[in-house]
Structures are given as structure tokens and as C-alpha cells.
C-alpha atoms as a PDB file:
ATOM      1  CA  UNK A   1    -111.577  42.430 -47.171  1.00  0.00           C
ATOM      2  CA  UNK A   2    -111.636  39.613 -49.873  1.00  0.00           C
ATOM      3  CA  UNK A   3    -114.554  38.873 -51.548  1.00  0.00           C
ATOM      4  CA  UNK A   4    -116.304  35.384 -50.924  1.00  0.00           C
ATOM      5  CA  UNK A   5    -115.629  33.073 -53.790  1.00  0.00           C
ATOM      6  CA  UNK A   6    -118.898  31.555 -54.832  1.00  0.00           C
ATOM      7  CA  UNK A   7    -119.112  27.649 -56.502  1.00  0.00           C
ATOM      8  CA  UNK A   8    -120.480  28.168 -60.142  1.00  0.00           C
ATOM      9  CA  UNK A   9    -120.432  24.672 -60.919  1.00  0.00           C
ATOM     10  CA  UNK A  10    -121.273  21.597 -58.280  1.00  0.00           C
ATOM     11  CA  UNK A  11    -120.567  19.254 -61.377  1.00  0.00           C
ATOM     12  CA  UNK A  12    -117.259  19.161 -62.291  1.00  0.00           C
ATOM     13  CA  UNK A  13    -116.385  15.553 -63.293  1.00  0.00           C
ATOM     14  CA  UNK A  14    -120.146  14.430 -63.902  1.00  0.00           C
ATOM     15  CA  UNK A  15    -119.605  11.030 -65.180  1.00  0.00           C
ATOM     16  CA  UNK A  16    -117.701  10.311 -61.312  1.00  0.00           C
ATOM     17  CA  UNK A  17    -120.575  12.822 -59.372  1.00  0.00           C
ATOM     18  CA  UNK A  18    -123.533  11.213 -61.008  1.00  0.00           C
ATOM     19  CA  UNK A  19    -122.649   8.114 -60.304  1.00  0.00           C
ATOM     20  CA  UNK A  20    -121.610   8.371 -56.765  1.00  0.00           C
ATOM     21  CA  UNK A  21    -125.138   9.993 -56.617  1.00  0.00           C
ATOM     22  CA  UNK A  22    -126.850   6.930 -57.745  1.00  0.00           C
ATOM     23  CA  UNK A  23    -125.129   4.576 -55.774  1.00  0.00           C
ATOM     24  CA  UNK A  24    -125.703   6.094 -51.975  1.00  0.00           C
ATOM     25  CA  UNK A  25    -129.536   6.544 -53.786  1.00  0.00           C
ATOM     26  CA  UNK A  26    -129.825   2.674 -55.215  1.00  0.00           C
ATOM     27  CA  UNK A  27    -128.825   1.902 -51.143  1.00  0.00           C
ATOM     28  CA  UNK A  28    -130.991   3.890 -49.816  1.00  0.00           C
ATOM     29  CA  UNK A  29    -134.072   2.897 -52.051  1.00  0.00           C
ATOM     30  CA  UNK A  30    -132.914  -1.018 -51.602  1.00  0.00           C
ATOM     31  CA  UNK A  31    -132.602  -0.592 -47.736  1.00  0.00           C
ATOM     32  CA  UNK A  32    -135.923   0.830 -47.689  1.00  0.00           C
ATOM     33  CA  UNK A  33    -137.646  -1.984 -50.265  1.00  0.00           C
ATOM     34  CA  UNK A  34    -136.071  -4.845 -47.898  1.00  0.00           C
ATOM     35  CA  UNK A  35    -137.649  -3.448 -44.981  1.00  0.00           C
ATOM     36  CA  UNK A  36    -141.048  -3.282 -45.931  1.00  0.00           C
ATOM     37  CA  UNK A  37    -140.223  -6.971 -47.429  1.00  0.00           C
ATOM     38  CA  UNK A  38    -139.323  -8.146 -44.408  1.00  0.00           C
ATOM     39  CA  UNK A  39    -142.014  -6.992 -42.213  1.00  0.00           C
ATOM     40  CA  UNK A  40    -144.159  -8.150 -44.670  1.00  0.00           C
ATOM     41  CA  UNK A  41    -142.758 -11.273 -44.723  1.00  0.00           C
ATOM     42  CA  UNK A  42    -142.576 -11.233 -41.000  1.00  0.00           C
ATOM     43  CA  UNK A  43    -146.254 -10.265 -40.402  1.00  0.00           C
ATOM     44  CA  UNK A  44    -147.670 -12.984 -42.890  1.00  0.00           C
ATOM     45  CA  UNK A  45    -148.871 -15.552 -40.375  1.00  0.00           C
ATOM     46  CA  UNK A  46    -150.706 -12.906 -38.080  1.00  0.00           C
ATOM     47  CA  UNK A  47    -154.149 -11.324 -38.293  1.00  0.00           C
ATOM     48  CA  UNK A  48    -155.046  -8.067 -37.424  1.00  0.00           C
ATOM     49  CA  UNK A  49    -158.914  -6.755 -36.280  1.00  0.00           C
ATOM     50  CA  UNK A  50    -159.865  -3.519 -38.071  1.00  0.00           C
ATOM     51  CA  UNK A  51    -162.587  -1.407 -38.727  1.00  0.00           C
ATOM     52  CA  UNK A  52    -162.999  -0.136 -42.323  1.00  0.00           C
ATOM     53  CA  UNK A  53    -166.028   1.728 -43.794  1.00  0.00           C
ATOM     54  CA  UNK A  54    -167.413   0.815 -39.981  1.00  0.00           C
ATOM     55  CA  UNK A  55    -167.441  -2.685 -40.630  1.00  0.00           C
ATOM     56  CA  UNK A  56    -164.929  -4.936 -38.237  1.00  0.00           C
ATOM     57  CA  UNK A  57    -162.674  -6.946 -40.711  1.00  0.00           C
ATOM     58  CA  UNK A  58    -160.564  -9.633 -39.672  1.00  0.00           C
ATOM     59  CA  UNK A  59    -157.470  -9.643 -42.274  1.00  0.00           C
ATOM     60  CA  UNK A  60    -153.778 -10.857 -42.249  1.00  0.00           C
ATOM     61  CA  UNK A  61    -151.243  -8.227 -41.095  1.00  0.00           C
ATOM     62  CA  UNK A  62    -149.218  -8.375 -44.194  1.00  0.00           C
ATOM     63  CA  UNK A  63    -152.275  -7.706 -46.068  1.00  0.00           C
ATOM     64  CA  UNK A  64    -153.633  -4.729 -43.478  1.00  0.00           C
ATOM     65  CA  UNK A  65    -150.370  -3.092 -43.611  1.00  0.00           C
ATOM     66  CA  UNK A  66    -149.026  -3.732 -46.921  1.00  0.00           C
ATOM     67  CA  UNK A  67    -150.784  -0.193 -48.842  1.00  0.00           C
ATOM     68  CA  UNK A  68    -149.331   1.673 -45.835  1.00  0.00           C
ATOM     69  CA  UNK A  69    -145.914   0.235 -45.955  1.00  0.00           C
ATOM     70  CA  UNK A  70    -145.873   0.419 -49.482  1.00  0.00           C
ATOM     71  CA  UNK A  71    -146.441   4.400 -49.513  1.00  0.00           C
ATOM     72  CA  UNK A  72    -144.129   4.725 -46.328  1.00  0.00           C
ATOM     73  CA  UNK A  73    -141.313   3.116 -48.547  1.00  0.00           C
ATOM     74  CA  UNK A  74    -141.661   4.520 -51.466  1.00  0.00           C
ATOM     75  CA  UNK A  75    -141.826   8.405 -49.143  1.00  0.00           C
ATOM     76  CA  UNK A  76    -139.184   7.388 -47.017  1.00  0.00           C
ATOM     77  CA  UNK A  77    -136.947   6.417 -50.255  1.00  0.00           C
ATOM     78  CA  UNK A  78    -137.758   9.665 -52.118  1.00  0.00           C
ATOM     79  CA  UNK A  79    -137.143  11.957 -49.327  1.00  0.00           C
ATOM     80  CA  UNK A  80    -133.587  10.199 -48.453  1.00  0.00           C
ATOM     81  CA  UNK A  81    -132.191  10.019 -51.792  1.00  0.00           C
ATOM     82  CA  UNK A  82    -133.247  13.617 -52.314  1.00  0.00           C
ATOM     83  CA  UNK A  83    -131.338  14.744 -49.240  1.00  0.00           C
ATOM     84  CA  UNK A  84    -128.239  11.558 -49.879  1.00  0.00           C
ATOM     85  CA  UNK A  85    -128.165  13.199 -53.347  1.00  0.00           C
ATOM     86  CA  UNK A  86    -127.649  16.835 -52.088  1.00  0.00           C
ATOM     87  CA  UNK A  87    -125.120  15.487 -49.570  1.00  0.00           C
ATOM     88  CA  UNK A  88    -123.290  13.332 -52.365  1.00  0.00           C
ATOM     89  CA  UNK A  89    -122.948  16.109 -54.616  1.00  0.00           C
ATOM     90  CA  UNK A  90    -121.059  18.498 -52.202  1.00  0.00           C
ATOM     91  CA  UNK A  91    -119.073  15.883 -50.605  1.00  0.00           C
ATOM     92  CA  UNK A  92    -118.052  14.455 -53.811  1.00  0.00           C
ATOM     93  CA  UNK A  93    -117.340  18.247 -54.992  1.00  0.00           C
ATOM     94  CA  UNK A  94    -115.007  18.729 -52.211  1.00  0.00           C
ATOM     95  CA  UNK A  95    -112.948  15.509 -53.671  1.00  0.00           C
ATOM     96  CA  UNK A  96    -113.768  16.286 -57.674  1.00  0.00           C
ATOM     97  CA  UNK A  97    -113.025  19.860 -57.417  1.00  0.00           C
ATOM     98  CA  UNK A  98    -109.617  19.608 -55.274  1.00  0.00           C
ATOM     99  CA  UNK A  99    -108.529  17.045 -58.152  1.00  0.00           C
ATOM    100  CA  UNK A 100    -109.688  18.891 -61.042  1.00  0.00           C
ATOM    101  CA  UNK A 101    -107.801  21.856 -59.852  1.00  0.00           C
ATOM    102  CA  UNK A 102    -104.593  19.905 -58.399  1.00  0.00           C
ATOM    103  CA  UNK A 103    -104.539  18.649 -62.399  1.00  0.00           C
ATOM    104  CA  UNK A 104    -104.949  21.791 -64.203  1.00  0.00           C
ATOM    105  CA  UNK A 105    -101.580  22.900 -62.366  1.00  0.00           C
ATOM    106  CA  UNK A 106     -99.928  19.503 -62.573  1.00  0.00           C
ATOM    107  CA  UNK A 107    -100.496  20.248 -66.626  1.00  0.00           C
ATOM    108  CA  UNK A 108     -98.893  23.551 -65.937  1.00  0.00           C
ATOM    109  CA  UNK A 109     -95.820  22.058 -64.161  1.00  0.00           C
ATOM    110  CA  UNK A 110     -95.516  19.232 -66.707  1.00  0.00           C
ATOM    111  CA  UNK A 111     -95.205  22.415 -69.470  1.00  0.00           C
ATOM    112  CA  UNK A 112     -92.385  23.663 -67.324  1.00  0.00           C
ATOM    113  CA  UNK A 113     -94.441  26.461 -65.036  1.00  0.00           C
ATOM    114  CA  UNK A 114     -92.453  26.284 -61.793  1.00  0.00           C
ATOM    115  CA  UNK A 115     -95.341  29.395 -60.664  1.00  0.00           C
ATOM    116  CA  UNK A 116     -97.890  27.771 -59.148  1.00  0.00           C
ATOM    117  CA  UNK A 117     -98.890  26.965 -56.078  1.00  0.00           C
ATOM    118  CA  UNK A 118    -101.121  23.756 -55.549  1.00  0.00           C
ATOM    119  CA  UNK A 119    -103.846  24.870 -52.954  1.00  0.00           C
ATOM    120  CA  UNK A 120    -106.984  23.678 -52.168  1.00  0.00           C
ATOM    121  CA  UNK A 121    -110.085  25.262 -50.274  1.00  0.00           C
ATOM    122  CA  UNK A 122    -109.475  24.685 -46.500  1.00  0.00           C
ATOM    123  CA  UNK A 123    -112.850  23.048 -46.621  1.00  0.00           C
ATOM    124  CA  UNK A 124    -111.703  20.439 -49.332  1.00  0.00           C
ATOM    125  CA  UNK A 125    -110.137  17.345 -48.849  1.00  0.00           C
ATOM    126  CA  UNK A 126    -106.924  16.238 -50.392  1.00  0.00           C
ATOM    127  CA  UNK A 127    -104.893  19.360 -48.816  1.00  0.00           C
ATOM    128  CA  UNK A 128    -102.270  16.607 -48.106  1.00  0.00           C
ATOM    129  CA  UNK A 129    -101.869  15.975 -51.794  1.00  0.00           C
ATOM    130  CA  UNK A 130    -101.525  19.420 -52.212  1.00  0.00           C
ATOM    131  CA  UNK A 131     -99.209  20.470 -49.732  1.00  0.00           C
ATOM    132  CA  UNK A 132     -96.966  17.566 -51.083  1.00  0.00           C
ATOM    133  CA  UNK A 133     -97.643  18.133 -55.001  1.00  0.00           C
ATOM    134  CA  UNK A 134     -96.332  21.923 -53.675  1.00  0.00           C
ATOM    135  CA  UNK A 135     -93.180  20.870 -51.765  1.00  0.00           C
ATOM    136  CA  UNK A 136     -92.431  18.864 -55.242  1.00  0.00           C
ATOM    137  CA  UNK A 137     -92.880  22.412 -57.176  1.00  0.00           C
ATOM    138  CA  UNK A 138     -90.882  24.072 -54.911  1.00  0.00           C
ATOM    139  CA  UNK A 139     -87.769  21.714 -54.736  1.00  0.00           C
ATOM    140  CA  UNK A 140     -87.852  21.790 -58.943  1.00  0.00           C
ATOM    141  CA  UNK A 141     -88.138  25.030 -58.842  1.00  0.00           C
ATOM    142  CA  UNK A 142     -85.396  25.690 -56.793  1.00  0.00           C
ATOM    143  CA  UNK A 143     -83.108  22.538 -58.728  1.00  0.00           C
ATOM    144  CA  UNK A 144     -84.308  24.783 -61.919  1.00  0.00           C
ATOM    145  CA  UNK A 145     -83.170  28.165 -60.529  1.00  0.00           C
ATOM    146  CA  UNK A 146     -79.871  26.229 -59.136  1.00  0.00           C
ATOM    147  CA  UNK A 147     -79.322  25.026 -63.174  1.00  0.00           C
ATOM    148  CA  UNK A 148     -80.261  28.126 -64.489  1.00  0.00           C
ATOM    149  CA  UNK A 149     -77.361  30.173 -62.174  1.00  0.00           C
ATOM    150  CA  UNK A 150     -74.760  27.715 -63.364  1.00  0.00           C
ATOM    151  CA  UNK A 151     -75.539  27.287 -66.744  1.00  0.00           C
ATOM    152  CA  UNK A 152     -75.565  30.871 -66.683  1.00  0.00           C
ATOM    153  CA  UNK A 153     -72.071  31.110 -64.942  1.00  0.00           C
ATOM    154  CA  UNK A 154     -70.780  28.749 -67.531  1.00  0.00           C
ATOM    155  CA  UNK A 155     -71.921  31.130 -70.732  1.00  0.00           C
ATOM    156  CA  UNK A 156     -70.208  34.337 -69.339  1.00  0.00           C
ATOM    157  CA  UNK A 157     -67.018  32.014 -68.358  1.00  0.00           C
ATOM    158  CA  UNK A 158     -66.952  30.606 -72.198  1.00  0.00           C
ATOM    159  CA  UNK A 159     -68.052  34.273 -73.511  1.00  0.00           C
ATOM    160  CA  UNK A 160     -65.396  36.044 -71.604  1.00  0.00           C
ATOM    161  CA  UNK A 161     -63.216  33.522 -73.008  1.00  0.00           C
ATOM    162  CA  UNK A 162     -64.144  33.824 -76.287  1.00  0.00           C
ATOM    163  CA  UNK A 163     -65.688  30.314 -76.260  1.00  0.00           C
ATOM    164  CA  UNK A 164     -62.327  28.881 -76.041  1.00  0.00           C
ATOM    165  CA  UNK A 165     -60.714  27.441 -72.955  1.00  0.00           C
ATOM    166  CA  UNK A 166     -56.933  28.207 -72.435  1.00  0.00           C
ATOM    167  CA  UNK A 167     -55.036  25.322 -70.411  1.00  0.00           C
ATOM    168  CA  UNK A 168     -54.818  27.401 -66.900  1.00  0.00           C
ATOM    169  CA  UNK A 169     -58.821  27.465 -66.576  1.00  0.00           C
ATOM    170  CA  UNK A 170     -59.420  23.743 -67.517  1.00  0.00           C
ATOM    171  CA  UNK A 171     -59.750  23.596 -63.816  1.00  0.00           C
ATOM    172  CA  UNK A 172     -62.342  26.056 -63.167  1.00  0.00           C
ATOM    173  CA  UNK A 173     -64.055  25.160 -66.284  1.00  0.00           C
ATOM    174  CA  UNK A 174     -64.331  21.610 -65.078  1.00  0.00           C
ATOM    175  CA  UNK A 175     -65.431  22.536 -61.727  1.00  0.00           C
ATOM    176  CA  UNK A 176     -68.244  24.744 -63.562  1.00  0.00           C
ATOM    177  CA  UNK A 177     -69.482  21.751 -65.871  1.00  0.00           C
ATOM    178  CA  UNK A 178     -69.239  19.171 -62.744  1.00  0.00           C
ATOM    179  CA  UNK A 179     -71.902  21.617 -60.914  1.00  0.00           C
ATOM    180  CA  UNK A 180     -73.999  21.852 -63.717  1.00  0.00           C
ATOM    181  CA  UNK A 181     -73.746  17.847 -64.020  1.00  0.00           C
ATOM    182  CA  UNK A 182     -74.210  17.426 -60.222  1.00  0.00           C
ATOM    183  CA  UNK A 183     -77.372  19.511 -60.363  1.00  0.00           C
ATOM    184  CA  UNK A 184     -78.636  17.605 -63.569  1.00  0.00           C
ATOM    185  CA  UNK A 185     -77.845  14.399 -62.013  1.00  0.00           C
ATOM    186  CA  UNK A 186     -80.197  15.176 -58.940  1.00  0.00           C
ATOM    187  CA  UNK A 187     -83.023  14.423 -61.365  1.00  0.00           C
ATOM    188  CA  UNK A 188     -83.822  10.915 -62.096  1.00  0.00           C
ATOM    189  CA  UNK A 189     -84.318   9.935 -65.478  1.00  0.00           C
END
């Protein structure tokens, strides 16, 4: 039974996470301010009949509910960026994370480590990336191993031939190098 592997860090590319953060926040706090606007605006012209201190007042209704809007705004806009926050961070850690991990091995690959397999989480996105980035491992890899078995080929041909070539194995010779070059040509460069 495999252990479950715990997230140490939720902030991998901060710069990117913080401000995704602050933009579904800056929405949510706008949203919020422009409703209250607008039913104050909207509630200008009316009057409302209320009893404060046990007096009957007769006031406007932007001016009766104004206080209370302004608190239910300003509650309303904490509450949902607290909980948009906490829901930007993981979803933006299931993109960040998949990336930062896809280019660690990309790094790897581009130092010529055909060993490593590009996986993701199964809850992270991007596993189409990775599946792709790992068929492109695999087919170098194989190209590499393919190179590597005819370059090899070629050395114990030349060594057993004391690195010299005698006119009845031109042909084979040839046939060895045009592998080699048909495998090298497969890459475009």
C-alpha cells in the first residue's frame, strides 16, 4: 500500500498564483461595490417610513438602506474572496504544479536524460501535455537506442578490421554508415 503523497507547497510559481488570486478577488469585490451602487442609485427617488429610537422617520431609501448595504458589501466581498482565494490557489496549483514539474523533466531531456517519464497527478490538468511530452521521450529514446546499436555495430566492424576497410566490405561498410545516416537524418535540424 503506497503512502499518500501530501502537497508541501500550494505556491509554486507565486508571481502567476498571486495574481490569479487577486484578479477573481478584484471581481468579486467590484461585483459586489456595483451592486450596492446600483440599488442605491435605484432607490434614490423613494422614501421609506421607519421607526428609529421609537420615533417614525420619514427618509429616502438610499439613505435608510445605505449603512446596511454598505456592511452587507463590504461582508459579502470579504467572505467571497476568502473562499475565491482558497479556490484560486488549488485550481491554479493543479495548472502551476503540472507545469513546474512537466519543466523540470523537459530540462532533464534537453541534458540528454531519455529516463523520465512526464506524469502528472490524475487530479491535475495538462495530462494531455504530458502524455504527448512522453510519447516525444519515448520515440527519442528509442531513435537514441536505434543510433547507439549502429554506431556500435560500426566500431566492432572498423575494430575487427583494424580500422581499415579492405575493398570486399566497402559494401557492408556503406550499408552500416547509410543506417547510421538514415537514423540521424530522422531528426530535424
Amino acid at each position: 500500500m503506497s503512502a499518500k503523497i501530501r502537497r508541501k507547497h500550494y505556491l509554486i510559481d507565486k508571481d502567476f498564483q498571486i495574481s490569479f488570486i487577486f484578479k477573481f478577488c478584484a471581481i468579486v469585490i467590484f461585483t459586489s461595490f456595483v451592486v450596492g451602487a446600483l440599488v442605491f442609485y435605484l432607490t434614490r427617488n423613494s422614501t421609506t417610513v421607519a421607526i428609529e429610537n421609537t420615533k417614525v422617520i420619514v427618509k429616502s431609501t438610499a439613505d435608510f438602506i445605505f449603512p446596511i448595504l454598505i456592511l452587507t458589501a463590504v461582508v459579502v466581498a470579504f467572505f467571497s474572496s476568502l473562499a475565491l482565494s482558497l479556490m484560486a490557489l488549488l485550481v491554479s496549483h493543479r495548472i502551476v504544479g503540472p507545469l513546474y514539474r512537466l519543466r523540470k523533466e523537459i530540462d532533464m531531456l534537453k541534458e540528454g536524460d531519455f529516463t523520465k517519464q512526464f506524469q502528472v497527478r490524475n487530479k491535475d490538468n495538462l495530462k494531455d501535455l504530458a502524455k504527448s511530452l512522453a510519447e516525444m521521450s519515448g520515440t527519442l529514446r528509442q531513435r537514441h537506442v536505434e543510433l547507439k546499436k549502429r554506431s556500435d555495430q560500426l566500431q566492432l566492424f572498423l575494430k575487427e578490421r583494424n580500422y581499415s576497410v579492405p575493398f570486399e566490405d566497402k559494401e557492408r561498410f556503406s550499408q552500416m554508415l547509410e543506417g547510421v545516416d538514415l537514423v540521424l537524418n530522422s531528426f530535424k535540424v
